[in-house]
Protein backbone atom coordinates (compact mmCIF):
# COMPACT_ATOMS: atom_id res chain seq x y z
CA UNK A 1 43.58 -21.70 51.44
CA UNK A 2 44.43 -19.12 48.67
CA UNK A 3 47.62 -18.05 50.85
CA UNK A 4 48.82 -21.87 50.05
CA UNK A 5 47.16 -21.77 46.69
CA UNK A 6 49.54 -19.08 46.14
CA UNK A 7 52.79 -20.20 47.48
CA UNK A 8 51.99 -23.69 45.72
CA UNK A 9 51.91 -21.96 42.13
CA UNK A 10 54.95 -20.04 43.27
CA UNK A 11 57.25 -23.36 44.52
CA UNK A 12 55.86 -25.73 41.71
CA UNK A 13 56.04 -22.70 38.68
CA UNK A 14 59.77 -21.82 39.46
CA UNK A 15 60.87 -25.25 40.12
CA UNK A 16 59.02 -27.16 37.19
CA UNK A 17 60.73 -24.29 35.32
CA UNK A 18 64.75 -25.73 37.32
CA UNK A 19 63.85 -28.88 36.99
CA UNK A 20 63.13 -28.77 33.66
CA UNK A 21 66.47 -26.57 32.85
CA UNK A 22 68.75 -29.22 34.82
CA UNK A 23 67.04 -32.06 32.14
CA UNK A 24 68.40 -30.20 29.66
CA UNK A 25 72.05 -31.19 30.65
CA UNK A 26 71.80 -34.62 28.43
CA UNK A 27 68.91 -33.43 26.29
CA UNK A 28 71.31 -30.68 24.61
CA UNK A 29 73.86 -32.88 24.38
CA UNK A 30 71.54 -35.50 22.63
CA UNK A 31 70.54 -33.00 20.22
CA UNK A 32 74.57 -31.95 19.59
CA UNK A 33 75.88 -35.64 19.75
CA UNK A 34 73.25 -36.39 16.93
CA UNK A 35 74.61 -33.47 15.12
CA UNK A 36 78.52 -34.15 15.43
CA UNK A 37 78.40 -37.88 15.70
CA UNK A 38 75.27 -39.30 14.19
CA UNK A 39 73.39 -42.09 15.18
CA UNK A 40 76.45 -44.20 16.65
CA UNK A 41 76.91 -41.24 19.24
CA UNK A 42 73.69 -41.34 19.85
CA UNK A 43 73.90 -44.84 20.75
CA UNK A 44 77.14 -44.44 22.58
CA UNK A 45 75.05 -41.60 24.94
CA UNK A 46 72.37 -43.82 25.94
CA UNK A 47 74.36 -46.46 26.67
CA UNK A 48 75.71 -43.98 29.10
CA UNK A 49 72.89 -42.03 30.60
CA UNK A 50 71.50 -44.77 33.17
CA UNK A 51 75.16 -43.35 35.16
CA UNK A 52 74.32 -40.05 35.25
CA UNK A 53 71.00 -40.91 36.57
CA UNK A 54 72.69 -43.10 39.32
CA UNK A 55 75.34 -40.19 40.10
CA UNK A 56 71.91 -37.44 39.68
CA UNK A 57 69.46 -39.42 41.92
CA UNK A 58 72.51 -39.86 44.60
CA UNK A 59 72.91 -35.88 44.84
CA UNK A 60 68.68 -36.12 45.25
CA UNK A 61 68.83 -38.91 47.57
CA UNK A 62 71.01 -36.91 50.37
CA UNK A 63 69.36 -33.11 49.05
CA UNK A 64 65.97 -34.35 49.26
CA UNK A 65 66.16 -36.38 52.28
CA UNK A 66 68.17 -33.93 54.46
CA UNK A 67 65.90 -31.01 53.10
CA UNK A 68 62.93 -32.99 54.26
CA UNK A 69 64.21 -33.35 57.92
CA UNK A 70 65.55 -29.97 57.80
CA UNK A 71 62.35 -28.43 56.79
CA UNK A 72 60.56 -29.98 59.35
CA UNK A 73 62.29 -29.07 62.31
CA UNK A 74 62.95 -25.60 61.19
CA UNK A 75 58.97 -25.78 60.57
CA UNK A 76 59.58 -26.30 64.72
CA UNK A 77 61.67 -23.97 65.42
CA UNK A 78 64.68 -26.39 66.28
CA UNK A 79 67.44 -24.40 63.97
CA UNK A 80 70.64 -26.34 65.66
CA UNK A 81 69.28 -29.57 65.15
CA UNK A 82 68.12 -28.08 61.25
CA UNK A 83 72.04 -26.93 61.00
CA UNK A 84 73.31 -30.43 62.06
CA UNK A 85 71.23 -32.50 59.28
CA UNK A 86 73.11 -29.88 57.02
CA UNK A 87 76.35 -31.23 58.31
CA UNK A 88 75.42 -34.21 57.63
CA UNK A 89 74.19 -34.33 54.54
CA UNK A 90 77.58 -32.37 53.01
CA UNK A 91 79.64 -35.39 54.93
CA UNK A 92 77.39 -37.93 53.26
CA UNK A 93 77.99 -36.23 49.29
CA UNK A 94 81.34 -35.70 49.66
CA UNK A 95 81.88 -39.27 50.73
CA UNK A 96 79.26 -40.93 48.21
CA UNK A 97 80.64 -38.73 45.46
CA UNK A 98 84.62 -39.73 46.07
CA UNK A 99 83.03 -43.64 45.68
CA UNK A 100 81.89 -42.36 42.18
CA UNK A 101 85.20 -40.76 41.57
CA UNK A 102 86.90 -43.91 41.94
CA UNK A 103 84.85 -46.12 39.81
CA UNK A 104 85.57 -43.28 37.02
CA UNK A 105 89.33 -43.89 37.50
CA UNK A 106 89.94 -47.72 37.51
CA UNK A 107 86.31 -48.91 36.39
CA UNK A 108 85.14 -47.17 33.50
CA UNK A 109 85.87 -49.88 31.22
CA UNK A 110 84.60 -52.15 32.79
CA UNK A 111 81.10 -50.74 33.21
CA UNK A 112 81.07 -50.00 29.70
CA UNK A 113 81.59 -53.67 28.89
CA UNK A 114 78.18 -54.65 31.58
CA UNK A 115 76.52 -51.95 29.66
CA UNK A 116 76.98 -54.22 26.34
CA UNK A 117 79.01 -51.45 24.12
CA UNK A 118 80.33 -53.26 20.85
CA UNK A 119 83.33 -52.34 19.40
CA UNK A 120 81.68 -49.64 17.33
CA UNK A 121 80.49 -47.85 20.11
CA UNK A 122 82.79 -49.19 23.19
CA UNK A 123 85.54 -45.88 22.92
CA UNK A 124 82.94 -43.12 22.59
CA UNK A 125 80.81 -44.90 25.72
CA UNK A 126 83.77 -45.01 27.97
CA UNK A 127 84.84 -41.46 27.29
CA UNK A 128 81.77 -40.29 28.37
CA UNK A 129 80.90 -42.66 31.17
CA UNK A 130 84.59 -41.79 32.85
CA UNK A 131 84.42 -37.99 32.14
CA UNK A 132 80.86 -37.81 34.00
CA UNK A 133 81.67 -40.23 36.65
CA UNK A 134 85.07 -37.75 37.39
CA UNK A 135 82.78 -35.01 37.49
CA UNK A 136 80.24 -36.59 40.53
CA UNK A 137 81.23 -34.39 43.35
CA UNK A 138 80.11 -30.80 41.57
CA UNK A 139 76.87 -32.73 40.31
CA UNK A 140 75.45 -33.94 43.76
CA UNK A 141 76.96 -30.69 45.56
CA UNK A 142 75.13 -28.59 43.21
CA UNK A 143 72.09 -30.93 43.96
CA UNK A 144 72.60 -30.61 47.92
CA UNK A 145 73.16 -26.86 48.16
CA UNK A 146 69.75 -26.79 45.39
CA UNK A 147 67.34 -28.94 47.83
CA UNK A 148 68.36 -26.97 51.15
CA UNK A 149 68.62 -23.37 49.13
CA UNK A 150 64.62 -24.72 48.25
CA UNK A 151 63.65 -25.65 51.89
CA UNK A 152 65.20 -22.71 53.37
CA UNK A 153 62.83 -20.51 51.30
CA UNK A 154 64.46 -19.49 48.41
CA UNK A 155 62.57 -21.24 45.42
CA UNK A 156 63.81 -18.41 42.72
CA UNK A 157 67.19 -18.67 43.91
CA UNK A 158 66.98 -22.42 43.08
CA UNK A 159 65.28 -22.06 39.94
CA UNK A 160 68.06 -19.36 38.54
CA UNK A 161 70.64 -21.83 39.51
CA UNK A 162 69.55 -24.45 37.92
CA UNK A 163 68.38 -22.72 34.70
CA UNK A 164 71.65 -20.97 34.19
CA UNK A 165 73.83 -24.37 34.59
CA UNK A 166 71.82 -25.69 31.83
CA UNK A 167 71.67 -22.78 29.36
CA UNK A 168 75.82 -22.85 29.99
CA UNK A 169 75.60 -26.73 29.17
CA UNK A 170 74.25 -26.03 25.73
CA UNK A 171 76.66 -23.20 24.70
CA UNK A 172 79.55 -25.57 26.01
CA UNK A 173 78.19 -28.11 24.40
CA UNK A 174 78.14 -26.36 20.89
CA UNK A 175 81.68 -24.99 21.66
CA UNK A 176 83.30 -28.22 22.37
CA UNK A 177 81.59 -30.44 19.87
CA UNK A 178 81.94 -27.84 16.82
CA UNK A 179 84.61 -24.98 16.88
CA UNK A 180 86.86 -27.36 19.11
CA UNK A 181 85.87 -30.58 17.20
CA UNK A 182 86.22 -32.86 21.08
CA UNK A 183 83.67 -34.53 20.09
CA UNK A 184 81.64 -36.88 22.97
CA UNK A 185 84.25 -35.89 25.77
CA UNK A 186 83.55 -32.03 24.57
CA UNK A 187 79.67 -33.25 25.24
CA UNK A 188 80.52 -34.80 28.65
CA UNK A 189 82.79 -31.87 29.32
CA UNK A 190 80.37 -29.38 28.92
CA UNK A 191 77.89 -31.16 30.82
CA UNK A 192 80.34 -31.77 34.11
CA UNK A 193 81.41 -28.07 33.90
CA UNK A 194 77.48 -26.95 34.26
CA UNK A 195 76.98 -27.69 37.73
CA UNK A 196 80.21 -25.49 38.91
CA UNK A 197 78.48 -22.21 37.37
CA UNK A 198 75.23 -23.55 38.59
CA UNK A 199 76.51 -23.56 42.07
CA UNK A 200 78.50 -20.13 41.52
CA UNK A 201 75.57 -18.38 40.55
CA UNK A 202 74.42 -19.61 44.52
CA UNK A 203 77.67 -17.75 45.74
CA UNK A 204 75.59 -14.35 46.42
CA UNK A 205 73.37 -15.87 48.49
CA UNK A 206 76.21 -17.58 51.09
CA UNK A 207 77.95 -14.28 50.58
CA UNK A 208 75.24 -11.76 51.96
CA UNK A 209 74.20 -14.64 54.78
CA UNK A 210 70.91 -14.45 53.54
CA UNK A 211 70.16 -18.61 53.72
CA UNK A 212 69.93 -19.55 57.20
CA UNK A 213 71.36 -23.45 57.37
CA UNK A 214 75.26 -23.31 58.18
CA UNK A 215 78.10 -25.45 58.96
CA UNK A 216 77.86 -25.78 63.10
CA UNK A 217 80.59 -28.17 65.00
CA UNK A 218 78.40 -31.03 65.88
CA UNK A 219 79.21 -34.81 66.30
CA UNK A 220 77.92 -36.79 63.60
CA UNK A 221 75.95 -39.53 63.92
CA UNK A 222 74.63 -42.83 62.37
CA UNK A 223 71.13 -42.01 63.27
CA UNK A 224 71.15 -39.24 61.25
CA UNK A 225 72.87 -40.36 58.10
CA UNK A 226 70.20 -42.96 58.14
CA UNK A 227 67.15 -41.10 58.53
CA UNK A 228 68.69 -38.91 55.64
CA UNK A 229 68.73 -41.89 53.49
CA UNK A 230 65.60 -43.59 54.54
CA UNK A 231 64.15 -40.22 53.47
CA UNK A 232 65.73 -39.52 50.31
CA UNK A 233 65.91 -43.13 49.15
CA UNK A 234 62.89 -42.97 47.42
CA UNK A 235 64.27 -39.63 45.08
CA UNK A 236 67.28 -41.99 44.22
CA UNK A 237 65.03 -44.90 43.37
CA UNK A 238 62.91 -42.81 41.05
CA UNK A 239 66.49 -41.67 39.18
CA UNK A 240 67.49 -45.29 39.26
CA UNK A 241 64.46 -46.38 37.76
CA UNK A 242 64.66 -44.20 34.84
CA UNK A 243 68.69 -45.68 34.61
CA UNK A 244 67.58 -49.29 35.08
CA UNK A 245 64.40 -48.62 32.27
CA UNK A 246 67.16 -47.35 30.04
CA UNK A 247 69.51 -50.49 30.23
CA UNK A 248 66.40 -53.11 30.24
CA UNK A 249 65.22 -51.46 26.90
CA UNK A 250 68.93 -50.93 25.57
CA UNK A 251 69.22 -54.99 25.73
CA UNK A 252 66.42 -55.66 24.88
CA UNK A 253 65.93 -53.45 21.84
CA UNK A 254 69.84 -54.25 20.61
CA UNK A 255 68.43 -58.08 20.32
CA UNK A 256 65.46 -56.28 18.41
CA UNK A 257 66.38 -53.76 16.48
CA UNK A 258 70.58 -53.48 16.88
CA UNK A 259 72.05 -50.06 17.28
CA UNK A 260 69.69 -47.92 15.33
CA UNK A 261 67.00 -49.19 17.35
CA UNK A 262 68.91 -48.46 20.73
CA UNK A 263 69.84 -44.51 18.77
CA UNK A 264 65.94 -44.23 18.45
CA UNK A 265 65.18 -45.27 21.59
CA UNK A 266 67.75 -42.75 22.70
CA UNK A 267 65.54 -40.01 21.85
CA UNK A 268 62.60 -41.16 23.86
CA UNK A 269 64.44 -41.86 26.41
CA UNK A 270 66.07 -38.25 26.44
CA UNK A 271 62.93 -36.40 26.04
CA UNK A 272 61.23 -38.72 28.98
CA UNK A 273 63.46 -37.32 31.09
CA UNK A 274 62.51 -34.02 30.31
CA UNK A 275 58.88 -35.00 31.06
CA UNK A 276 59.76 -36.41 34.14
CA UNK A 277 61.68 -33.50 35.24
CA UNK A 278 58.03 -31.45 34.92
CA UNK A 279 56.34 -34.23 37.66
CA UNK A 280 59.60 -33.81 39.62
CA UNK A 281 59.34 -29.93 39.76
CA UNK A 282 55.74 -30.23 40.86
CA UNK A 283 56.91 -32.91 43.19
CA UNK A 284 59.89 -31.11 44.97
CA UNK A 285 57.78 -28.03 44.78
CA UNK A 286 55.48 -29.32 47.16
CA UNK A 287 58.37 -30.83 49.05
CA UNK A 288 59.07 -28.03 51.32
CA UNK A 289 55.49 -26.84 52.24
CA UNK A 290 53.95 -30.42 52.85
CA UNK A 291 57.11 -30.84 55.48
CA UNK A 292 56.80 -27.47 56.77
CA UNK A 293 53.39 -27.95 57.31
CA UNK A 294 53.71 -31.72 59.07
CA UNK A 295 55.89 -30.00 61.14
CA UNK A 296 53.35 -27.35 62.52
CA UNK A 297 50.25 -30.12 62.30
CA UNK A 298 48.75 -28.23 59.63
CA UNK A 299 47.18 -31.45 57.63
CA UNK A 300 44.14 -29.48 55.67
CA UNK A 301 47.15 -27.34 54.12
CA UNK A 302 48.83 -30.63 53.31
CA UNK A 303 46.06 -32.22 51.49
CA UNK A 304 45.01 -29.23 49.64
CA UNK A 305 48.93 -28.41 48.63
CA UNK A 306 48.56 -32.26 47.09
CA UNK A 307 45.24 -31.70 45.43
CA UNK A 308 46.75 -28.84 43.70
CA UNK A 309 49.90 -30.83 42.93
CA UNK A 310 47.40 -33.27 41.30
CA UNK A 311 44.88 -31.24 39.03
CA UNK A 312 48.02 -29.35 37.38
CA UNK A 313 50.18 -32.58 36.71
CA UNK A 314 47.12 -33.86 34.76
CA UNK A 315 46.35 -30.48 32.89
CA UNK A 316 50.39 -30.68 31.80
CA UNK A 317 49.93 -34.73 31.35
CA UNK A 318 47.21 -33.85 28.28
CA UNK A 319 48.81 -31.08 27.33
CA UNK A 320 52.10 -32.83 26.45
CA UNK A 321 50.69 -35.97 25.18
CA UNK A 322 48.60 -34.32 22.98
CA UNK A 323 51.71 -32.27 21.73
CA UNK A 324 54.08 -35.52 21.73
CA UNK A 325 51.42 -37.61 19.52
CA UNK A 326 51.09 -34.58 17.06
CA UNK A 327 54.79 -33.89 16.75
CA UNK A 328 56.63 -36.71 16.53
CA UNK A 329 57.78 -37.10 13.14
CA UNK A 330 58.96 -33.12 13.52
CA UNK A 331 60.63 -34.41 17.30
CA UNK A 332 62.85 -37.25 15.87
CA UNK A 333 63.75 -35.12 12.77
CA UNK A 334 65.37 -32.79 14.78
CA UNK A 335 67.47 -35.58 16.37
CA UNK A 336 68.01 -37.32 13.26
CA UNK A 337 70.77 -36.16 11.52
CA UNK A 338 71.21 -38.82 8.68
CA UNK A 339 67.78 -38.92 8.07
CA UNK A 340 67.75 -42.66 8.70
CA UNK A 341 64.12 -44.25 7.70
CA UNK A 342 64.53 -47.31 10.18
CA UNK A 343 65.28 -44.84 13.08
CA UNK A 344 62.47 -42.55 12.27
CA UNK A 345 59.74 -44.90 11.95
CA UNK A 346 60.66 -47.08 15.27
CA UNK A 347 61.60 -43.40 17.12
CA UNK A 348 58.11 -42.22 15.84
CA UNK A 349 56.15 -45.11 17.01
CA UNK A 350 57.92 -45.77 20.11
CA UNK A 351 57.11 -42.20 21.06
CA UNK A 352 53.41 -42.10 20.94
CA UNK A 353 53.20 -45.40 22.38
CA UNK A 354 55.05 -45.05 25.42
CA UNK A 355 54.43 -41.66 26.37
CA UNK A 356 50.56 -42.87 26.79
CA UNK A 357 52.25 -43.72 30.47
CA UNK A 358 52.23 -39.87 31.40
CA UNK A 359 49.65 -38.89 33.55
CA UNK A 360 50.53 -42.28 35.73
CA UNK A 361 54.42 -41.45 35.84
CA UNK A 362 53.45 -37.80 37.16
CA UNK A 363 51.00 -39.39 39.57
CA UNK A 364 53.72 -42.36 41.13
CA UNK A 365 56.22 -39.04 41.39
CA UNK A 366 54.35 -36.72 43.01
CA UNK A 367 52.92 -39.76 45.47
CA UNK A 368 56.32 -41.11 46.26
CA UNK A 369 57.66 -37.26 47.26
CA UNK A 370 54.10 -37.23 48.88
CA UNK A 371 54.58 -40.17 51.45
CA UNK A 372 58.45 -39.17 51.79
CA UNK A 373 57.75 -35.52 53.09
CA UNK A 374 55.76 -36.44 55.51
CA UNK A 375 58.13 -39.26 56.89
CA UNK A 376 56.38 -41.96 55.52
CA UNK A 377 58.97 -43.44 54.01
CA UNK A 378 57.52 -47.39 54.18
CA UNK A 379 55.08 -46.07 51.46
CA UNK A 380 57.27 -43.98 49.83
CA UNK A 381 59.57 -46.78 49.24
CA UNK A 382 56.86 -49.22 47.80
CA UNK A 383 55.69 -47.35 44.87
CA UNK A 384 59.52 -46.36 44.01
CA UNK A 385 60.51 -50.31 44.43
CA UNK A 386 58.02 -51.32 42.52
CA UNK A 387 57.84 -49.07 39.41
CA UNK A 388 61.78 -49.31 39.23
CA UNK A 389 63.04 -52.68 40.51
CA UNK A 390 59.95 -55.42 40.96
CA UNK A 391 57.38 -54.54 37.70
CA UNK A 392 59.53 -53.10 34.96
CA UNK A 393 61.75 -55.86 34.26
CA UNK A 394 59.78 -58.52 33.98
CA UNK A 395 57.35 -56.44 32.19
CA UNK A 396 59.41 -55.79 29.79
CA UNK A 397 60.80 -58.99 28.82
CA UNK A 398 57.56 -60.61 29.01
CA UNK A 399 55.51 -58.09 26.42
CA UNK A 400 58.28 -57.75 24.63
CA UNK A 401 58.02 -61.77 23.90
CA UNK A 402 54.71 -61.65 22.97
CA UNK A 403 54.76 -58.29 20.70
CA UNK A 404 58.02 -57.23 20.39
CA UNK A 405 59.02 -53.56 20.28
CA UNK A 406 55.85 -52.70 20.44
CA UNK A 407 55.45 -54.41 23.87
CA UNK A 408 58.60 -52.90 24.95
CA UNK A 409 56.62 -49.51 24.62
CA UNK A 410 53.87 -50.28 26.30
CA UNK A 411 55.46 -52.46 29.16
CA UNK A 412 56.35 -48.74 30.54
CA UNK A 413 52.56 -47.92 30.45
CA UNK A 414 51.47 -51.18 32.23
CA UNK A 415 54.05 -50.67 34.70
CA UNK A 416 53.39 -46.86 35.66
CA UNK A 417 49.46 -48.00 35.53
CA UNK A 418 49.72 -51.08 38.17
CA UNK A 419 52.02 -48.66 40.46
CA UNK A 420 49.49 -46.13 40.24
CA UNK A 421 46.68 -48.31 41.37
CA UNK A 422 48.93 -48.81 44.79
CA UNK A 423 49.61 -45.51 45.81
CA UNK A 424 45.71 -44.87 45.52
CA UNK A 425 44.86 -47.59 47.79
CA UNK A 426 48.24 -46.60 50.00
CA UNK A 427 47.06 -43.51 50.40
CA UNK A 428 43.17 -43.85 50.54
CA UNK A 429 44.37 -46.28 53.86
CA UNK A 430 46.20 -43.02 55.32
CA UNK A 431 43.22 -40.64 54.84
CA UNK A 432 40.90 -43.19 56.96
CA UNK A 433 43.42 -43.57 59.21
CA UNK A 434 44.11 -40.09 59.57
CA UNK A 435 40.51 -38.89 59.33
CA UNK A 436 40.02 -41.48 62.84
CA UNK A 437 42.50 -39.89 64.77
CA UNK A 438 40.79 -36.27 64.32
């Protein structure tokens, strides 16, 4: 077991570091928004977001779900068939990503208007939520070539590509917003361009034939565009989920708290998706190995690759609560431009109440990734159903009733917690059965 103990730290270290670096895309431009545009920018970004996590969890959807069959059957030695789910999976992004395309050309507007931007705010929205939507294709490319680059063995040449599309984001970002004064299209700008370097800086690696997945002639298939998406569906559902918990609390806080409650919950929204990025690095670290080993029937090297997975997601779970709680006046300072009281208190608040959800988020990730790898996609798709469609919604509405923005914190906790308590009895059910068949 220390061989996998090893190879665990070395998947889950470099790709919690990607992972975290590819967050960074909206969190630097949530820090430079704040800074060129104030708190109605602010507003105007988080109104947007919940798209980018749509067009994000897409690119995951087909990476993670063609790098799951991929790995497996190169775990069984069948490299055409591996080569043919790579086909596929570029077929189903470049498709997918055109849809996105379109809606950025002749819906924009309109999407802007469902997303309930007032007149203030509507202009800044749309510029955004078109320029991003334009930019799909290099987004879920860069996510495709990412996930198979990180099956096919190469976890550092993921990590470097992901890291140096971000650190580009935030010098673009600063460019566009100050010197050239574009202000949230420069921010939206900077942010499409990242993924293009990110996937240049892959170049080397196609160059010197060092990966070994290619494009083979090969007849596509239904069969396989649908396993592709069974598997990856849960990856997209987690994105969506953090989208669809965005424009819940957006209308629901607006009715609350107007627009500088929505520009403080921008801020907790932005930094939980840098948390979340940690649990998914930890949870498409383990991606490849659990797959590679279901492939070769090696289940002890399974279970111990999730026990690991487990006991470091709760060490970083205290770790960043504990710094969260401690720090989050200095944390919404930093975002807070115009030193706005309301928005400070409610950001302030808001932040040590709902990030008391953490070590259950990083559990219902690394569970749903979990199930998926192994082609258990039924319970894969239950805990991401139910912590983004069937709980949170009604969740949030109700405790929000009863306690207002308060219970719109902690409707994220009760949520994550209730999820949590069904992948534990999900999966206790597959170690009995699993433990009967041996």
């Amino acid at each position: 077991m220390k061989e996998v103990k090893k190879e665990f730290f070395k998947y889950t270290s470099l790709n919690i570091l990607g992972m975290v670096g590819l967050s960074c895309y909206i969190l630097a431009d949530t820090f430079f928004v704040s800074k060129g545009l104030g708190s109605l920018g602010l507003t105007s970004l988080n109104l947007a977001i919940p798209i980018y996590s749509f067009i994000h969890g897409s690119g995951l959807m087909i990476g993670m779900g063609g790098g799951i069959k991929y790995s497996i059957l190169k775990g069984q030695g069948r490299h055409n068939e591996a080569n043919t789910v790579f086909v596929h999976s570029f077929m189903f992004t470049v498709v997918l990503s055109m849809l996105f395309v379109f809606i950025g050309l002749f819906a924009s507007s309109l999407i802007t208007t469902m997303l309930q931007a007032d007149h203030e705010v509507f202009y800044t929205t749309c510029t955004y939520l078109k320029t991003i939507l334009l930019f799909s294709p290099m987004f879920m490319l860069n996510n495709l070539f990412i996930c198979f680059i990180r099956n096919d063995g190469y976890p550092s040449s993921s990590m470097k590509a992901m890291l140096i599309g971000s650190f580009s984001n935030i010098i673009l970002d600063y460019i566009f917003i100050f010197p050239m004064d574009l202000g949230i299209f420069g921010a939206a700008f900077a942010t499409g361009l990242a993924p293009i370097i990110s996937m240049l800086t892959l170049l080397p690696l196609f160059i010197k034939k060092k990966n070994h997945f290619s494009f083979i002639k090969c007849k596509l298939t239904i069969k396989i565009f649908f396993h592709i998406f069974t598997s990856g569906l849960p990856s997209l559902i987690t994105e969506i989920s953090s989208g669809i918990v965005i424009i819940v609390f957006n209308i629901i806080i607006l009715d609350l708290s107007g627009n500088i409650g929505v520009a403080a919950y921008g801020i907790i929204a932005n930094l939980s998706l840098v948390v979340m990025s940690i649990y998914a690095g930890i949870a498409q670290g383990i991606q490849p190995m659990i797959s590679r080993y279901y492939g070769m029937n090696r289940y002890e090297n399974m279970k111990s690759t999730f026990h690991y997975a487990l006991k470091l997601m709760i060490l970083l779970s205290i770790i960043l609560y504990l710094f969260i709680y401690f720090k989050a006046n200095d944390i919404v300072l930093i975002f807070n431009n115009e030193n706005n009281v309301l928005l400070q208190n409610i950001a302030i608040i808001g932040l040590r109440c709902y990030f008391t959800s953490c070590i259950f988020v990083g559990f219902n990730i690394i569970m749903t990734v979990y199930f998926a790898s192994k082609e258990m996609v039924y319970q894969s798709h239950i805990i991401s159903i139910f912590r983004g469609l069937i709980l949170i919604i009604p969740m949030a509405y109700l405790l929000s009733y009863l306690y207002g923005i308060i219970g719109v914190w902690f409707s994220f906790f009760s949520c994550e917690f209730l999820v949590c308590l069904i992948g534990i009895v999900m999966n206790k059910k597959y170690n009995i059965t699993l433990n009967k068949k041996k």
